[in-house]
N, C-alpha and C. Protein backbone atom coordinates (compact mmCIF):
# COMPACT_ATOMS: atom_id res chain seq x y z
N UNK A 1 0.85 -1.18 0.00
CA UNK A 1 0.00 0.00 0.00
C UNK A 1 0.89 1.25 0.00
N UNK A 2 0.41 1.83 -0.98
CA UNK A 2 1.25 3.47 -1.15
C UNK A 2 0.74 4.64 -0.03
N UNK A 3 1.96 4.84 0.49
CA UNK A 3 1.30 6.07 1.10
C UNK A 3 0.61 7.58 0.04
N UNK A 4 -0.23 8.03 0.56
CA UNK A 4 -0.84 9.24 -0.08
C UNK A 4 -0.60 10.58 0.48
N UNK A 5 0.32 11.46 -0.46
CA UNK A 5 0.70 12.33 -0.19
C UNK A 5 -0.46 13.41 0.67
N UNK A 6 -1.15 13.44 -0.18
CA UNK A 6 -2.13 14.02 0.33
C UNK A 6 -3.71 13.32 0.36
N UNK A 7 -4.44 13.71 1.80
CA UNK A 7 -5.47 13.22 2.11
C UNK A 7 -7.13 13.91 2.05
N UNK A 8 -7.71 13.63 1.58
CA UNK A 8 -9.03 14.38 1.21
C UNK A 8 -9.40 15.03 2.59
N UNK A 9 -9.79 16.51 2.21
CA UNK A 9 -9.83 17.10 3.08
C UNK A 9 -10.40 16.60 4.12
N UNK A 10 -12.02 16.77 3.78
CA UNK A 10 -13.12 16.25 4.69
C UNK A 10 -12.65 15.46 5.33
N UNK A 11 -12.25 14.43 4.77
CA UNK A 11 -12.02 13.34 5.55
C UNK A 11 -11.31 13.32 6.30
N UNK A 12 -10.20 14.17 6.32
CA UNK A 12 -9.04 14.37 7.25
C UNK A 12 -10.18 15.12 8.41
N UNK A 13 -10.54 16.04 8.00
CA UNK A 13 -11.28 16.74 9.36
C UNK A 13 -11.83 16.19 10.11
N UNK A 14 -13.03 15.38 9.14
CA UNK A 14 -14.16 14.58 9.72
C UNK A 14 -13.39 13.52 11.10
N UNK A 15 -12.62 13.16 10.67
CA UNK A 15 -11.79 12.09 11.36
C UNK A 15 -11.35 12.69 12.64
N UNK A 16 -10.04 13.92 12.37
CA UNK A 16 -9.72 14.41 13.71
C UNK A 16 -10.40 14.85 14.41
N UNK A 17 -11.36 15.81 13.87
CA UNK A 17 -12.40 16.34 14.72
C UNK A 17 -13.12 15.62 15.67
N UNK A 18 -13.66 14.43 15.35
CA UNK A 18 -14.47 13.26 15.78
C UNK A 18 -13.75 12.57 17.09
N UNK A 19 -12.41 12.32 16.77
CA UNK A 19 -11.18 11.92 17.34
C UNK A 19 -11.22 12.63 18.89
N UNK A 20 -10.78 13.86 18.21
CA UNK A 20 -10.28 15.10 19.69
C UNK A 20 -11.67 15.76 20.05
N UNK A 21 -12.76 15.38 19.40
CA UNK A 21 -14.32 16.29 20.31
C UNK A 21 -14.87 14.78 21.26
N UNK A 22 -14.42 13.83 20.67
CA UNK A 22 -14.87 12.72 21.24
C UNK A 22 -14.54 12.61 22.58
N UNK A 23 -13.07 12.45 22.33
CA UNK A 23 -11.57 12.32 23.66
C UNK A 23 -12.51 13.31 24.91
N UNK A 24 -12.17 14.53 24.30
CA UNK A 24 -12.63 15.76 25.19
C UNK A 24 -13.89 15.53 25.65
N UNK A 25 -14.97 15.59 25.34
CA UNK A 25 -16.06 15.27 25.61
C UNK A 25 -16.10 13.91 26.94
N UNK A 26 -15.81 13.08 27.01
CA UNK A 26 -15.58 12.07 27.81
C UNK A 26 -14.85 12.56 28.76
N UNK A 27 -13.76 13.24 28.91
CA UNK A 27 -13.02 13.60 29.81
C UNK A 27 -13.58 14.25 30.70
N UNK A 28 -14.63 15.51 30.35
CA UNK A 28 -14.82 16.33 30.60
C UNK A 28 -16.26 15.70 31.34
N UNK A 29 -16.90 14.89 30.84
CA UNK A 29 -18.30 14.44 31.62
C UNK A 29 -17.79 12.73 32.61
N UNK A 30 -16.13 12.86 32.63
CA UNK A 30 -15.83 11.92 33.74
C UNK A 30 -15.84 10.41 32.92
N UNK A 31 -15.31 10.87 31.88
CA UNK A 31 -15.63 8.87 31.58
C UNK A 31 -14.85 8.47 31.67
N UNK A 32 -13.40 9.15 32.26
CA UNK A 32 -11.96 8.26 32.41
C UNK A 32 -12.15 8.09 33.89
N UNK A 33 -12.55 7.97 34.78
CA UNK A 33 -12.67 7.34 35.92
C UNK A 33 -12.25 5.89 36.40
N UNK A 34 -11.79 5.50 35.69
CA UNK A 34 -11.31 4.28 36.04
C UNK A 34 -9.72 4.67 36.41
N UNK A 35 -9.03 3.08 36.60
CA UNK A 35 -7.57 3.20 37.29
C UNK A 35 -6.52 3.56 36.43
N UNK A 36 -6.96 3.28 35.02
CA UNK A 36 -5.81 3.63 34.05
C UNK A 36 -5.59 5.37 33.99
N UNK A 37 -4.62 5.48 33.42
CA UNK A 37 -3.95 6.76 32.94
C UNK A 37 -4.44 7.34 31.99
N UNK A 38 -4.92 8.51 32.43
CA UNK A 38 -5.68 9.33 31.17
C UNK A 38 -4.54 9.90 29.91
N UNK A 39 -3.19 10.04 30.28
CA UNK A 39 -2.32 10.74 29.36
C UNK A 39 -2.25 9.65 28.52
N UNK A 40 -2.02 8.16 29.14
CA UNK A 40 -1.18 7.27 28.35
C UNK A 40 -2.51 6.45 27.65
N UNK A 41 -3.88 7.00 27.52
CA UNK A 41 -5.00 7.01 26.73
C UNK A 41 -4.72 7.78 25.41
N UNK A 42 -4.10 9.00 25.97
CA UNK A 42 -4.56 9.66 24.81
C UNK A 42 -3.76 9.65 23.90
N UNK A 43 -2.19 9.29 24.45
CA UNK A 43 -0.82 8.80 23.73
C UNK A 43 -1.31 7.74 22.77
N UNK A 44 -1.96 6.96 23.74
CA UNK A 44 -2.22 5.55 22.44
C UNK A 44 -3.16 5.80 21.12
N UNK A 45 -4.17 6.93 21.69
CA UNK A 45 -5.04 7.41 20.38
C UNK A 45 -4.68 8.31 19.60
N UNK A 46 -3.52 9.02 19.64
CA UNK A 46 -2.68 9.53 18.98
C UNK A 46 -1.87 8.60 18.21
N UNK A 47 -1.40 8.13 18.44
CA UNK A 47 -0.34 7.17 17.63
C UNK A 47 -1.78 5.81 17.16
N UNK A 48 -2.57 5.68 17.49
CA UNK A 48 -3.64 4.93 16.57
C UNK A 48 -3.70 5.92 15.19
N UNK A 49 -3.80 7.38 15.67
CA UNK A 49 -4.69 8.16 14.16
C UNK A 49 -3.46 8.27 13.51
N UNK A 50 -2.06 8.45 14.42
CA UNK A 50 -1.10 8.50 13.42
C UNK A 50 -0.64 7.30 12.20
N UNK A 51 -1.13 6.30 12.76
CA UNK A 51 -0.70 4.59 12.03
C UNK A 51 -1.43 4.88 10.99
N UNK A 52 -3.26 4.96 11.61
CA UNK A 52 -3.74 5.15 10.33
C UNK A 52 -3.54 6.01 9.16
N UNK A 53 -3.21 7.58 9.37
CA UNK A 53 -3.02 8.09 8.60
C UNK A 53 -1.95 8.13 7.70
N UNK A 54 -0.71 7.61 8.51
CA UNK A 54 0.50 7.30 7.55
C UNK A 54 -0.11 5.94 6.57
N UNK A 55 -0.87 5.47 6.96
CA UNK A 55 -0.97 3.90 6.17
C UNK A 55 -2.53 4.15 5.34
N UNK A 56 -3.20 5.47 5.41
CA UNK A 56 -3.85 5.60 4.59
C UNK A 56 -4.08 5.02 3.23
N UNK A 57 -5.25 4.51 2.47
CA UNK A 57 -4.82 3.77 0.94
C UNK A 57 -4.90 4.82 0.13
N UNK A 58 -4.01 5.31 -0.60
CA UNK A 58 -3.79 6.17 -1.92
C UNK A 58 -5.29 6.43 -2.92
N UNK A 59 -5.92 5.48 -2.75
CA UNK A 59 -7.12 5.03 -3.77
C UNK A 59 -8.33 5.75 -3.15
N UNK A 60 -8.31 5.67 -2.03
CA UNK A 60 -9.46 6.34 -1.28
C UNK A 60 -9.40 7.97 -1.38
N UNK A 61 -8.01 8.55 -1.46
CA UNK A 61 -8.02 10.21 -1.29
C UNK A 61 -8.45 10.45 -3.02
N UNK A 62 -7.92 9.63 -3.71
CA UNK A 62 -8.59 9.97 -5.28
C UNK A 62 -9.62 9.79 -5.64
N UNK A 63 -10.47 8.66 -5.15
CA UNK A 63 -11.81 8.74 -4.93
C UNK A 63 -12.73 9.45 -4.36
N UNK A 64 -12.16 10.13 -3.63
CA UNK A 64 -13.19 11.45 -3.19
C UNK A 64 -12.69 12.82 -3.63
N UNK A 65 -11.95 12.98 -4.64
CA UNK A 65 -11.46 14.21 -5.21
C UNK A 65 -12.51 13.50 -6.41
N UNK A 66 -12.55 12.91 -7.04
CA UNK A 66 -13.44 12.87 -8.16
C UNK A 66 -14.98 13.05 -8.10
C-alpha cells in the first residue's frame, strides 16, 4: 500500500475532529474514571490516528477528489 501524499480534506477533518471532540467530551463528563492513565490514553489514540493516517490507501483520497 502506497502512502498518499495528500489526504481528502473532509475526511481528514471529519476524522480528527471526531477523534479530539470525542476524547474531550468524555473527559470532561468523567468517563476516564477508572484506574488507568488518562495521558497514556490519549498517547495511544494519537499514535492509533497516526498509524492510520500514515498507512492511509492512496485510492481512497482519489476517490473522493473525483
Amino acid at each position: 500500500m502506497q502512502r498518499c501524499p495528500h489526504l481528502a480534506t473532509e475526511t481528514l477533518r471529519t476524522l480528527l475532529r471526531s477523534a479530539f471532540h470525542g476524547y474531550i467530551t468524555l473527559e470532561a463528563n468523567g468517563g476516564f474514571r477508572h484506574s488507568r492513565d488518562v495521558q497514556k490514553s490519549w498517547e495511544r489514540a494519537l499514535d492509533g490516528l497516526h498509524l492510520l493516517l500514515e498507512n492511509w490507501p492512496a485510492h481512497a483520497a482519489e476517490e473522493e477528489r473525483t
